[in-house]
PDB file of N, CA and C in Angstrom:
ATOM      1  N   UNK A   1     105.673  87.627 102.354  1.00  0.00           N
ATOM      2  CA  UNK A   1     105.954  88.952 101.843  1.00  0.00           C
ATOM      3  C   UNK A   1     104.645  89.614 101.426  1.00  0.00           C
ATOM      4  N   UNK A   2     104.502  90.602 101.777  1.00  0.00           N
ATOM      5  CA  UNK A   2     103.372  91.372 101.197  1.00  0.00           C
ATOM      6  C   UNK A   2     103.243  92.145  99.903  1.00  0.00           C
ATOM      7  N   UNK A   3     101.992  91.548  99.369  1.00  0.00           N
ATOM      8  CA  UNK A   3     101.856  91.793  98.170  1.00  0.00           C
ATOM      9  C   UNK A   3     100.854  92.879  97.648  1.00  0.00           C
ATOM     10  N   UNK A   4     100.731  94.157  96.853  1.00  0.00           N
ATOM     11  CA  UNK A   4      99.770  94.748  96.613  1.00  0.00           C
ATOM     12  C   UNK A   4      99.235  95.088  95.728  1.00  0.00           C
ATOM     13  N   UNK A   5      98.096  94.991  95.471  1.00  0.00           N
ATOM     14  CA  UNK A   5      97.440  94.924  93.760  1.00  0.00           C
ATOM     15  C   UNK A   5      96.576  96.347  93.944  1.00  0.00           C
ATOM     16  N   UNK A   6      96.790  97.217  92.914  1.00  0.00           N
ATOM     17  CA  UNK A   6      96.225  98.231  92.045  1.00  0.00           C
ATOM     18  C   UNK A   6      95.096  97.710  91.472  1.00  0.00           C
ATOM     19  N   UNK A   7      94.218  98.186  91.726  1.00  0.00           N
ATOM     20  CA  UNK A   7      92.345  97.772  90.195  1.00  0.00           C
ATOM     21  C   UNK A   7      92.177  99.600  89.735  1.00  0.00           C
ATOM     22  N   UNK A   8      91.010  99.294  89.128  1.00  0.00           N
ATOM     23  CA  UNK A   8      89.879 100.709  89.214  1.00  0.00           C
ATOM     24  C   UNK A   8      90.649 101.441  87.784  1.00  0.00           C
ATOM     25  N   UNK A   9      91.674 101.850  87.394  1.00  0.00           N
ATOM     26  CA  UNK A   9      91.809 102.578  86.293  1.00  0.00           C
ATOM     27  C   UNK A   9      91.137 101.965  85.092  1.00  0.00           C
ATOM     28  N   UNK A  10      91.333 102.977  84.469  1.00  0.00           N
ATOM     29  CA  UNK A  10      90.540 103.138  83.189  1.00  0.00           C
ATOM     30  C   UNK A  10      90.634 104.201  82.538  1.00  0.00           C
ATOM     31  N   UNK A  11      89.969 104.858  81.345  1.00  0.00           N
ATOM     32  CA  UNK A  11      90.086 105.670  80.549  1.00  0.00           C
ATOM     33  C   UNK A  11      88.563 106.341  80.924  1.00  0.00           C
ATOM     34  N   UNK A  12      88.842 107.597  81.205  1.00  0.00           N
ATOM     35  CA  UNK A  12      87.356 108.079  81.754  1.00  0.00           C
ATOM     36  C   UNK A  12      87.205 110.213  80.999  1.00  0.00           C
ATOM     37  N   UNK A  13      86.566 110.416  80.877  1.00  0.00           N
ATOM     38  CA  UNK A  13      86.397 112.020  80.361  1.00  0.00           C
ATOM     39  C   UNK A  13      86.167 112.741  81.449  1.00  0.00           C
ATOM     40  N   UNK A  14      86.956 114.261  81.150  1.00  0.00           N
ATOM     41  CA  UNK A  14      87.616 115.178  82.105  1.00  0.00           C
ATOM     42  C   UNK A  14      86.239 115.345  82.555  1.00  0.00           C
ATOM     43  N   UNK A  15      86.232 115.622  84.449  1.00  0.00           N
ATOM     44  CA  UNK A  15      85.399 115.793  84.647  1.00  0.00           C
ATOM     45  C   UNK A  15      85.006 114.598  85.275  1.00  0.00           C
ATOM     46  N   UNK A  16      85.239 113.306  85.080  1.00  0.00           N
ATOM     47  CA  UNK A  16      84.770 112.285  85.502  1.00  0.00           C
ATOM     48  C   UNK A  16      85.190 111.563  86.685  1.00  0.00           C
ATOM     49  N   UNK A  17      85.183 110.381  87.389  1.00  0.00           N
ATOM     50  CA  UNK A  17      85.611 110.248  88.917  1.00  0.00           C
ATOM     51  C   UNK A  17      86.155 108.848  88.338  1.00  0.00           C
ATOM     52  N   UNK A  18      86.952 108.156  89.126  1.00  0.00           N
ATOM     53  CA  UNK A  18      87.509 106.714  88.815  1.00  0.00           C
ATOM     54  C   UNK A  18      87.980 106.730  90.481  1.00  0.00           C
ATOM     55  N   UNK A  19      87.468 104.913  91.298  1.00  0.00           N
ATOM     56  CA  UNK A  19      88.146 104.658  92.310  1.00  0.00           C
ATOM     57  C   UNK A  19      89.229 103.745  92.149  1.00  0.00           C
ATOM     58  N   UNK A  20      90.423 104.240  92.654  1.00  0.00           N
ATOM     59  CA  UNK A  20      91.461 103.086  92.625  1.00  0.00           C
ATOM     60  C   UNK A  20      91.339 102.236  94.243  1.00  0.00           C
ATOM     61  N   UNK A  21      91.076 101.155  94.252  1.00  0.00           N
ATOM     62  CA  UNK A  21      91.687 100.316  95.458  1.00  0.00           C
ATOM     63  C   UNK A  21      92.979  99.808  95.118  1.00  0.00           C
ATOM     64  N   UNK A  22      93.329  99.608  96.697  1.00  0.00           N
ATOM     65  CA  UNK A  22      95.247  98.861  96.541  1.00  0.00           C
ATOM     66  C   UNK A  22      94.698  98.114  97.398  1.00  0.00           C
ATOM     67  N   UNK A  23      95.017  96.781  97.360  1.00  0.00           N
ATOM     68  CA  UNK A  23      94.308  95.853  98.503  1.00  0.00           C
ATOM     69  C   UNK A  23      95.761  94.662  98.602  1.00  0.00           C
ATOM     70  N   UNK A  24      95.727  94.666 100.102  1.00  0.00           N
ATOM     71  CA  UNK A  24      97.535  94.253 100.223  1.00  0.00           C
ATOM     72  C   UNK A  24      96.476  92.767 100.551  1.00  0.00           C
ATOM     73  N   UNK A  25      98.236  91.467 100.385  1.00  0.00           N
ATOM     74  CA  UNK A  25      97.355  90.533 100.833  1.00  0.00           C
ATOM     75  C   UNK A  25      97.976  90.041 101.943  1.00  0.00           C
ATOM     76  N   UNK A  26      98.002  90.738 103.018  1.00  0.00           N
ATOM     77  CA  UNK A  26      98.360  90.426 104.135  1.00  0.00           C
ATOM     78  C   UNK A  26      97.670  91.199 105.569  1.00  0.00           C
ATOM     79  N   UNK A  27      97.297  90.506 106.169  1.00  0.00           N
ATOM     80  CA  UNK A  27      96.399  91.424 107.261  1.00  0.00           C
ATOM     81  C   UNK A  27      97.264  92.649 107.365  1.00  0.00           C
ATOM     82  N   UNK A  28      98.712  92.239 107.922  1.00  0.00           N
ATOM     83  CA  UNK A  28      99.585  93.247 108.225  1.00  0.00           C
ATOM     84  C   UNK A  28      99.409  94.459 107.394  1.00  0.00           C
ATOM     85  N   UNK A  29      99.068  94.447 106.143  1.00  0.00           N
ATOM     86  CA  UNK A  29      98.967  95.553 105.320  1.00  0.00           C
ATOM     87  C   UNK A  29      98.285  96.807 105.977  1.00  0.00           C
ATOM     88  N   UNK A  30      97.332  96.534 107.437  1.00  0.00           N
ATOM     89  CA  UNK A  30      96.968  97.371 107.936  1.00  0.00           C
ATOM     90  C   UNK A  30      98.012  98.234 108.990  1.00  0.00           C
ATOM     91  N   UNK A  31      99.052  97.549 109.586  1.00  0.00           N
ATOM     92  CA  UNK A  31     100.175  98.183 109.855  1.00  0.00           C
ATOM     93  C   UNK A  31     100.901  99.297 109.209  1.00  0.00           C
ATOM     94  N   UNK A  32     100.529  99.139 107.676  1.00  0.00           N
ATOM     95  CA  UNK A  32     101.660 100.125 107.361  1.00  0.00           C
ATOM     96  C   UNK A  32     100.811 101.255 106.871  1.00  0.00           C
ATOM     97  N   UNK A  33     101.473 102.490 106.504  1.00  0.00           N
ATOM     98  CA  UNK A  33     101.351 103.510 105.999  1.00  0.00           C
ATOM     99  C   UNK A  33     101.443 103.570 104.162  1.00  0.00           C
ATOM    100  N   UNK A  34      99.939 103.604 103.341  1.00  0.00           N
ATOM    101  CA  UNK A  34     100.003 103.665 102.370  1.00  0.00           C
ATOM    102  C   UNK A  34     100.048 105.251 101.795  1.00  0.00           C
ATOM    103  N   UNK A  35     100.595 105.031 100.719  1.00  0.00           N
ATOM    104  CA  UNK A  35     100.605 106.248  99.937  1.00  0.00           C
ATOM    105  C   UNK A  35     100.334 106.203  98.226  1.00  0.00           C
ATOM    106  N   UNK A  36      99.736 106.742  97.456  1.00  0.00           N
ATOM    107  CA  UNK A  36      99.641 106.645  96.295  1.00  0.00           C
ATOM    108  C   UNK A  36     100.453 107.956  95.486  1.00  0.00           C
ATOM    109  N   UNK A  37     101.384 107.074  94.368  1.00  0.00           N
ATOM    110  CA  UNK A  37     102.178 108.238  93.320  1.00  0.00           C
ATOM    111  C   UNK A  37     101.472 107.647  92.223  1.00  0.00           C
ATOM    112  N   UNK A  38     101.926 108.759  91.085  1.00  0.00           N
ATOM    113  CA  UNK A  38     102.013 108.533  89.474  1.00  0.00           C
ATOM    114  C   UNK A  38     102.700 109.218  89.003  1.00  0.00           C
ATOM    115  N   UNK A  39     102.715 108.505  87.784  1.00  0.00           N
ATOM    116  CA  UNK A  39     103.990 108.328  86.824  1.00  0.00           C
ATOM    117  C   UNK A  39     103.071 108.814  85.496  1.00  0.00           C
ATOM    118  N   UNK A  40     103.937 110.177  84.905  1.00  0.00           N
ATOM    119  CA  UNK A  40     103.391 110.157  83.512  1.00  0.00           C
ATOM    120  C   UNK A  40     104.435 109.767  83.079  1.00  0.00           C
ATOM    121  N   UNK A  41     103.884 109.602  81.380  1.00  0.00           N
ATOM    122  CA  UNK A  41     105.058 109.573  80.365  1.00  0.00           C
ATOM    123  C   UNK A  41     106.135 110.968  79.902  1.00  0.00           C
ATOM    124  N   UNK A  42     107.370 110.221  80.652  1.00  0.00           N
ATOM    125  CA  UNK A  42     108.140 111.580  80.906  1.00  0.00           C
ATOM    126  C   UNK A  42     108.559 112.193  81.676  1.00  0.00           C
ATOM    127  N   UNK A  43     108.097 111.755  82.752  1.00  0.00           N
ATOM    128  CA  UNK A  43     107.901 112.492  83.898  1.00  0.00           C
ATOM    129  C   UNK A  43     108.604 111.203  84.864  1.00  0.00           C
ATOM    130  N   UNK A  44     108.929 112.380  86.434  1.00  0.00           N
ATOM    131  CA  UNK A  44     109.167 111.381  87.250  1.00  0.00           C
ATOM    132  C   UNK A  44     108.183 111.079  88.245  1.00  0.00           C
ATOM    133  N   UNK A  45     108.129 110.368  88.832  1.00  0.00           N
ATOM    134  CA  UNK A  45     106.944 109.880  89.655  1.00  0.00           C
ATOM    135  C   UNK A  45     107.113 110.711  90.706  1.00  0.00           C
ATOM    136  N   UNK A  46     105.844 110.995  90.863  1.00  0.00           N
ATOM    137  CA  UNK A  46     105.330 111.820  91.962  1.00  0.00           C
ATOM    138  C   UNK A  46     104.316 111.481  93.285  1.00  0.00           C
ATOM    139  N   UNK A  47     104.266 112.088  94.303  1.00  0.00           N
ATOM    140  CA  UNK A  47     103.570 111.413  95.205  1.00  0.00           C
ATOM    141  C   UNK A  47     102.213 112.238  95.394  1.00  0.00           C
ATOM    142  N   UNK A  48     101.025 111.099  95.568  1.00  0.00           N
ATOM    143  CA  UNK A  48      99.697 112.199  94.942  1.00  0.00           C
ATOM    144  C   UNK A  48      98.714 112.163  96.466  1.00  0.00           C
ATOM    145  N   UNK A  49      99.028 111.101  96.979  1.00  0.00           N
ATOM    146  CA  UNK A  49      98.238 111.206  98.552  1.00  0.00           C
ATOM    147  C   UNK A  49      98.800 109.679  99.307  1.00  0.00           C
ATOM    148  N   UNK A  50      98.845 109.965 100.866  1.00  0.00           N
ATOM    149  CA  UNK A  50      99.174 109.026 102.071  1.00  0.00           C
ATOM    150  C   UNK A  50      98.317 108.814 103.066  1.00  0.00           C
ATOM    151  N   UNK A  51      97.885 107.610 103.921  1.00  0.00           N
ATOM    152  CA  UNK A  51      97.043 107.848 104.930  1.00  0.00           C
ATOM    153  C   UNK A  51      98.277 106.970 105.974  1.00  0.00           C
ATOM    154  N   UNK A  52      97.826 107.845 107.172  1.00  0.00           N
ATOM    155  CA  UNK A  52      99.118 107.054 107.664  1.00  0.00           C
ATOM    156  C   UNK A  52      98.207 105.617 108.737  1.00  0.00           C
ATOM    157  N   UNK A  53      98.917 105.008 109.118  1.00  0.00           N
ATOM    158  CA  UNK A  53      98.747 103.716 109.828  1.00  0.00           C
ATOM    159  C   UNK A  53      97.920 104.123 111.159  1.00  0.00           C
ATOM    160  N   UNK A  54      98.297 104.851 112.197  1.00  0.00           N
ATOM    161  CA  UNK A  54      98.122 105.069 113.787  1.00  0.00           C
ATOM    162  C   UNK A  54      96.914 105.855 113.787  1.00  0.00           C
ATOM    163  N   UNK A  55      96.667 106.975 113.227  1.00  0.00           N
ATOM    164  CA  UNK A  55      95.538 107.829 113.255  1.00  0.00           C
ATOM    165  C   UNK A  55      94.716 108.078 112.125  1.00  0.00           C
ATOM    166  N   UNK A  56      95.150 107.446 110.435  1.00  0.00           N
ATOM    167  CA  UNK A  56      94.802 107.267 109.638  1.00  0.00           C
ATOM    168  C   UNK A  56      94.476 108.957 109.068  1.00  0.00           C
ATOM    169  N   UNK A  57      95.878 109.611 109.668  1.00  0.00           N
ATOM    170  CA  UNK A  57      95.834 111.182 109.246  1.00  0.00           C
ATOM    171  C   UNK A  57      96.484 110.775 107.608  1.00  0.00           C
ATOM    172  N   UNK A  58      95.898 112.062 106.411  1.00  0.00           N
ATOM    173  CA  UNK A  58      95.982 111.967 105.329  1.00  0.00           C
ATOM    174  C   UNK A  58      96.672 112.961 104.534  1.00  0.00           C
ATOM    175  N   UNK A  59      97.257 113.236 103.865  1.00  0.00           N
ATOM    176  CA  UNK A  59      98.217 114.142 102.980  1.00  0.00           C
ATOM    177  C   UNK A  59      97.501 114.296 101.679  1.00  0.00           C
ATOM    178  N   UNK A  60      97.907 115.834 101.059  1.00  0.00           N
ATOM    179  CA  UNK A  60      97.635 115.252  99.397  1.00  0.00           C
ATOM    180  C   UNK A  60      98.684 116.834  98.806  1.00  0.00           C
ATOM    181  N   UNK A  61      98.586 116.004  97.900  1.00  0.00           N
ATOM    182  CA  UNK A  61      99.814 117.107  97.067  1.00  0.00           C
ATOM    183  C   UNK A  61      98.753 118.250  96.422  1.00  0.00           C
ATOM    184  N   UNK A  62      99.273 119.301  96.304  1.00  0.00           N
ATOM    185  CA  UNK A  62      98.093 120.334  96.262  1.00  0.00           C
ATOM    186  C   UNK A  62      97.461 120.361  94.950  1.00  0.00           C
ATOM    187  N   UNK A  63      97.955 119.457  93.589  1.00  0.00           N
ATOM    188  CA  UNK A  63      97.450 119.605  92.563  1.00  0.00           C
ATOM    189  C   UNK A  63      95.871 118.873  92.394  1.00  0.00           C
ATOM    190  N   UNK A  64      96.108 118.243  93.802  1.00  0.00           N
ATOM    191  CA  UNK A  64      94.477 116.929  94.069  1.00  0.00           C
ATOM    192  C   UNK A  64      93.835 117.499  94.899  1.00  0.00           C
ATOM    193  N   UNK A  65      94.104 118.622  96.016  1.00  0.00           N
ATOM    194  CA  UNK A  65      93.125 118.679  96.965  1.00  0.00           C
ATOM    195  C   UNK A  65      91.913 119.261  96.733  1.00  0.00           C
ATOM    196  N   UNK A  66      91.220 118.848  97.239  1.00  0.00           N
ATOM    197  CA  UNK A  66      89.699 119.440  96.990  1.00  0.00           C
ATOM    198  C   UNK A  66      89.202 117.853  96.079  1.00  0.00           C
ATOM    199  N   UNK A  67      89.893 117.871  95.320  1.00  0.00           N
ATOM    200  CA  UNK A  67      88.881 116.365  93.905  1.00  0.00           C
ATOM    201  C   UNK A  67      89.927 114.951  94.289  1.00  0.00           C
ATOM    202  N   UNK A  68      90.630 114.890  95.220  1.00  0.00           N
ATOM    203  CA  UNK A  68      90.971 113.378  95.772  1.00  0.00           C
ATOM    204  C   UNK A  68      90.769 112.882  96.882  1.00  0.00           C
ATOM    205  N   UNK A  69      90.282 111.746  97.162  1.00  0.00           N
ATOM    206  CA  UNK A  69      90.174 111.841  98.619  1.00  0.00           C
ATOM    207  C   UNK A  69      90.645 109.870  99.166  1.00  0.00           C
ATOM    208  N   UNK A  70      91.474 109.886  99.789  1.00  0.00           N
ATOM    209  CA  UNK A  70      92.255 108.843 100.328  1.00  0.00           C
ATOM    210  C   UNK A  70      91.535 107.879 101.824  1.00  0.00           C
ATOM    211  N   UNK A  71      91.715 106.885 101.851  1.00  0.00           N
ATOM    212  CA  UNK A  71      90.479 105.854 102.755  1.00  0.00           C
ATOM    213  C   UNK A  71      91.235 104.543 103.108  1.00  0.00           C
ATOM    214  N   UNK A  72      91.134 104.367 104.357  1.00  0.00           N
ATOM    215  CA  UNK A  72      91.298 102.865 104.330  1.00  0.00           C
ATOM    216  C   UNK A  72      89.997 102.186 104.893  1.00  0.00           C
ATOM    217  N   UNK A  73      89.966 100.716 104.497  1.00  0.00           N
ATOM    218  CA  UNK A  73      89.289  99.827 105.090  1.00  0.00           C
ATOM    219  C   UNK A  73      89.991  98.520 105.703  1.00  0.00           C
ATOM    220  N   UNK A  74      90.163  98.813 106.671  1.00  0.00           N
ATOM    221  CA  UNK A  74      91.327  97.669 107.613  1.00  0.00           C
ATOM    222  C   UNK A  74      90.306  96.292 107.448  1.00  0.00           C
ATOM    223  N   UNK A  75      89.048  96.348 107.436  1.00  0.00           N
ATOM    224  CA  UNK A  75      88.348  94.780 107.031  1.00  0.00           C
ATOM    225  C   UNK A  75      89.050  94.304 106.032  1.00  0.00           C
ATOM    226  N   UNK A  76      89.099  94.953 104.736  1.00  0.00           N
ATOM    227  CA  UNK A  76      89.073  94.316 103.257  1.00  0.00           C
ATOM    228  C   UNK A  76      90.544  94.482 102.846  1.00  0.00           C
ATOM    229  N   UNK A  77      91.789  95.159 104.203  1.00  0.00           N
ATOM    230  CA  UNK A  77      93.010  94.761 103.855  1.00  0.00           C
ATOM    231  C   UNK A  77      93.160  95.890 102.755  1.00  0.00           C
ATOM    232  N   UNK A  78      92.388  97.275 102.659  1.00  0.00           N
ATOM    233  CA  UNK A  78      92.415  97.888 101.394  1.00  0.00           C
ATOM    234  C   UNK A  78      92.595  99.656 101.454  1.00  0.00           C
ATOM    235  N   UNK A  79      93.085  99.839 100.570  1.00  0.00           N
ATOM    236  CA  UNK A  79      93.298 101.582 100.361  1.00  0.00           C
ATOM    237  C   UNK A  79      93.083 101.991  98.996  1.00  0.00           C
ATOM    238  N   UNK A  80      91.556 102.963  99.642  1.00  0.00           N
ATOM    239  CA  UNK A  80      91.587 103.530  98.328  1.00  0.00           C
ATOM    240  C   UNK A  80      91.706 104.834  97.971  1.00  0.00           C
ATOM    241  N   UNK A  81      91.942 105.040  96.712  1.00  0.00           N
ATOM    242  CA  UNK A  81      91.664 106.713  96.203  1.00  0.00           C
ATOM    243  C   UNK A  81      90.352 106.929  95.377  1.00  0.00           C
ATOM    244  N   UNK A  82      90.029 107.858  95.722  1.00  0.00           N
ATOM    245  CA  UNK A  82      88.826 108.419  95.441  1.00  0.00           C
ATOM    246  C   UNK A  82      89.194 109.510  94.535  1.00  0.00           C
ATOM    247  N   UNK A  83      88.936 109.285  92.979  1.00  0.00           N
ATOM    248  CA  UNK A  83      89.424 110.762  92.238  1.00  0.00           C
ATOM    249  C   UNK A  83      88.310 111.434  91.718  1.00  0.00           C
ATOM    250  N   UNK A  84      87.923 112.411  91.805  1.00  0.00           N
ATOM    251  CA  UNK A  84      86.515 113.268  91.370  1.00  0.00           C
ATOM    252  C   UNK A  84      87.698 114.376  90.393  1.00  0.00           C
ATOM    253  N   UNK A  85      86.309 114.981  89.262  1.00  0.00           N
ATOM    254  CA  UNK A  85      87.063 115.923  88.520  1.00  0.00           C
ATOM    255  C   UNK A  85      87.911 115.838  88.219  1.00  0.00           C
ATOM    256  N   UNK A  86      88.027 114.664  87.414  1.00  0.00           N
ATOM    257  CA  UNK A  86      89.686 114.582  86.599  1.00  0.00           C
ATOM    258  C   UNK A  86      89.841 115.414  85.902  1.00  0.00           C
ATOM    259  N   UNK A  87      91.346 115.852  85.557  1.00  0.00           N
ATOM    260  CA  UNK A  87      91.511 116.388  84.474  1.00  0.00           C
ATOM    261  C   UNK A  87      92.755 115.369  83.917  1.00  0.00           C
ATOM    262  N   UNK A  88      92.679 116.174  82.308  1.00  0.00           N
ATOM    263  CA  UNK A  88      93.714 115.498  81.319  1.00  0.00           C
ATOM    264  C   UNK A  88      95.116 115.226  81.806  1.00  0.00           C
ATOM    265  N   UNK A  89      95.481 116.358  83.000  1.00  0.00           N
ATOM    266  CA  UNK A  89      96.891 116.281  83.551  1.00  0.00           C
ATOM    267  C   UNK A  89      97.414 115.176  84.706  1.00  0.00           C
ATOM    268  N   UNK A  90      96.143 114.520  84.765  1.00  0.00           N
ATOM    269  CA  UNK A  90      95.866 113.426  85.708  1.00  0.00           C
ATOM    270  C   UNK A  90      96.151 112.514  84.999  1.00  0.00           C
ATOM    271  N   UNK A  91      96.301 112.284  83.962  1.00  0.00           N
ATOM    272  CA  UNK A  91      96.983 111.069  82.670  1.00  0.00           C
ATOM    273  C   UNK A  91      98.297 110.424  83.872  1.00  0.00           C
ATOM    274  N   UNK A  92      98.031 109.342  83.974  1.00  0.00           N
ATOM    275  CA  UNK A  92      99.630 108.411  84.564  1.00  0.00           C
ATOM    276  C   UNK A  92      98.987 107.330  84.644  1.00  0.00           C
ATOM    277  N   UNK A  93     100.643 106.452  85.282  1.00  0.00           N
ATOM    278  CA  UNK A  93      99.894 105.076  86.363  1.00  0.00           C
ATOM    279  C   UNK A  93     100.169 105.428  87.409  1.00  0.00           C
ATOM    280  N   UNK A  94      99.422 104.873  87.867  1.00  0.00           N
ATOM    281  CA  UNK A  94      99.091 105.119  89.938  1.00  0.00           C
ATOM    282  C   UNK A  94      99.606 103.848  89.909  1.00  0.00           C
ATOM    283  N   UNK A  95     100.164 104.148  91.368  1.00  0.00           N
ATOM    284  CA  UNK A  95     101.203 102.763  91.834  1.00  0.00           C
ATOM    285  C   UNK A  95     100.558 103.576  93.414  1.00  0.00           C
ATOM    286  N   UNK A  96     100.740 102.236  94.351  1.00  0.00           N
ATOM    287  CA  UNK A  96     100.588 102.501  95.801  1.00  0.00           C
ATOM    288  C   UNK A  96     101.800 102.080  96.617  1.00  0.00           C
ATOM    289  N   UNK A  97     102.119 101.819  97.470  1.00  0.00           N
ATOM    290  CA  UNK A  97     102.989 102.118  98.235  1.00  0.00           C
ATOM    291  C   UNK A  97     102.737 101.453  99.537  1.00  0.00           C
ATOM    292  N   UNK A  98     103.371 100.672 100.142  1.00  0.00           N
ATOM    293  CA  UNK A  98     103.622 100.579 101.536  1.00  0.00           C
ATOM    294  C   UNK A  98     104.576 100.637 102.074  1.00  0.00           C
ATOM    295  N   UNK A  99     104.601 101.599 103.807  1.00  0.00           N
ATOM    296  CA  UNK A  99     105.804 101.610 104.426  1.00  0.00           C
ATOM    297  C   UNK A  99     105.940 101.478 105.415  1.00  0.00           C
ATOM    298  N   UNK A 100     106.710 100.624 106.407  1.00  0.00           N
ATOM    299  CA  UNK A 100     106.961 100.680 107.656  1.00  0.00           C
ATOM    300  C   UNK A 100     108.248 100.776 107.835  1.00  0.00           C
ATOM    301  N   UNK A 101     108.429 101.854 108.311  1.00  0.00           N
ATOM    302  CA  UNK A 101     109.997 102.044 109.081  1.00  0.00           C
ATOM    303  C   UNK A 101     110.964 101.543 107.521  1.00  0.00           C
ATOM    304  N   UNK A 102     112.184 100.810 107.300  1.00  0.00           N
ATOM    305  CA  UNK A 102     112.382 100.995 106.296  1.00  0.00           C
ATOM    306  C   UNK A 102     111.873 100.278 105.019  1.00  0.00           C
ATOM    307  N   UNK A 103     110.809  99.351 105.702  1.00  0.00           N
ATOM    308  CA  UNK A 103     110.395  98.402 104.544  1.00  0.00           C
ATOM    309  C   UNK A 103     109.464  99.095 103.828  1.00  0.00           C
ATOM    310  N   UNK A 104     109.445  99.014 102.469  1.00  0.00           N
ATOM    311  CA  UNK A 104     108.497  99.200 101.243  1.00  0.00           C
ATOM    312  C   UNK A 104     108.539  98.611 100.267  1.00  0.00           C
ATOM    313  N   UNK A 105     107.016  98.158  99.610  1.00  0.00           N
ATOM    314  CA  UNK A 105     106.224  97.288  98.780  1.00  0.00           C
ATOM    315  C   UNK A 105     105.377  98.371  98.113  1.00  0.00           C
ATOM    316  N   UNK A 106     105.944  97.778  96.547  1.00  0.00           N
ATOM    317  CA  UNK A 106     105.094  98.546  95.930  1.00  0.00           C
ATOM    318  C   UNK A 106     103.998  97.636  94.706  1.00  0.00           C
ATOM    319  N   UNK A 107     103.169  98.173  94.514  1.00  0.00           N
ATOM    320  CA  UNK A 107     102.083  97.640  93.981  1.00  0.00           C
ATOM    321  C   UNK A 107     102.730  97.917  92.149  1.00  0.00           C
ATOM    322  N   UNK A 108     102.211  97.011  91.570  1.00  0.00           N
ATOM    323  CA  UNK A 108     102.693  97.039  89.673  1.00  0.00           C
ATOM    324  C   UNK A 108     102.030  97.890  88.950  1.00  0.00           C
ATOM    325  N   UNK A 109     100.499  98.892  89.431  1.00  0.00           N
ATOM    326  CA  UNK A 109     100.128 100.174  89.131  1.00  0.00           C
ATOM    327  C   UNK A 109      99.195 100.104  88.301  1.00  0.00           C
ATOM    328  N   UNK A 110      98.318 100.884  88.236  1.00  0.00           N
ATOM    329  CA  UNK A 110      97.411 100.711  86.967  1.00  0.00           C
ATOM    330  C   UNK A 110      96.989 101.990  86.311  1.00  0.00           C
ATOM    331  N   UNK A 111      96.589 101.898  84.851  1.00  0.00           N
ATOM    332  CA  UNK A 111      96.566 103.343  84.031  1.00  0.00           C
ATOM    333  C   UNK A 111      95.330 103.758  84.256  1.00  0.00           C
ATOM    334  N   UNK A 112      95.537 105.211  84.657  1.00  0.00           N
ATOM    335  CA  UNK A 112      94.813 105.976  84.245  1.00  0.00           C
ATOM    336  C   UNK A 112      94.770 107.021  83.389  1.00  0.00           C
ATOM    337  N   UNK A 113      93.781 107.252  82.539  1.00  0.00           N
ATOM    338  CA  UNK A 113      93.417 107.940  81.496  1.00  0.00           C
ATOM    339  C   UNK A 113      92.306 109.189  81.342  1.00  0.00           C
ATOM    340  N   UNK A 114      92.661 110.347  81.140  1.00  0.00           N
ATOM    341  CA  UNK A 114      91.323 111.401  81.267  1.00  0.00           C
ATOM    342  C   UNK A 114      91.541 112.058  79.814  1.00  0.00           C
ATOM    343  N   UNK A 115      90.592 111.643  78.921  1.00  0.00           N
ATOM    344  CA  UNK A 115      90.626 112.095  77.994  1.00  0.00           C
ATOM    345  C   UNK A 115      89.050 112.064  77.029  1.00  0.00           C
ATOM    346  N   UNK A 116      88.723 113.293  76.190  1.00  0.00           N
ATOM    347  CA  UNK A 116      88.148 113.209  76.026  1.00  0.00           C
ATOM    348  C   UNK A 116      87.850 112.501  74.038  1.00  0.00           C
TER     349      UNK A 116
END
């Protein structure tokens, strides 16, 4: 079964950049189509960027574009997000996502924090 681990959060000041990797542990992890959401407190989870599997075309929800930027590295089994210019409204946990057709695995998420 494929498994996927969240790193990189932290508590960082607005303005500042934090990389999240999701690094699956299964080669296959390069098969699927990742996507990254977050979750504030309160809120329902939302979806914040995807790269897909075949052409490694990328999505982002318009509150990130321009200061997120989404990557895979099929060597290291890994997907990351790239966040520049945080702001405070960027407060959640990021969780990642894998999907093929109907299967999905989700990663246990890690906090991020923009505060000054």
């Amino acid at each position: 079964q494929l498994q996927l681990v969240e790193s990189g959060g932290g508590l960082v000041q607005p303005g500042g950049s934090l990389n999240l990797p999701c690094t699956g542990s299964l080669f296959a992890f390069n098969y699927y189509g990742i996507g990254w959401f977050r979750q504030a407190p309160g809120k329902e989870r939302e979806g914040v960027s995807c790269i897909s599997t075949n052409d490694d075309s990328t999505q982002y929800t318009d509150s990130v574009k321009g200061r997120f930027t989404i990557s895979r590295d099929s060597v290291k089994n890994a997907v990351y997000l790239q966040m520049n210019s945080l702001k405070p409204e960027d407060t959640a946990v990021y969780y990642c996502k894998a999907a093929l057709v109907q299967i999905n695995y989700w990663g246990q998420g890690t906090q991020v924090t923009v505060s000054s």
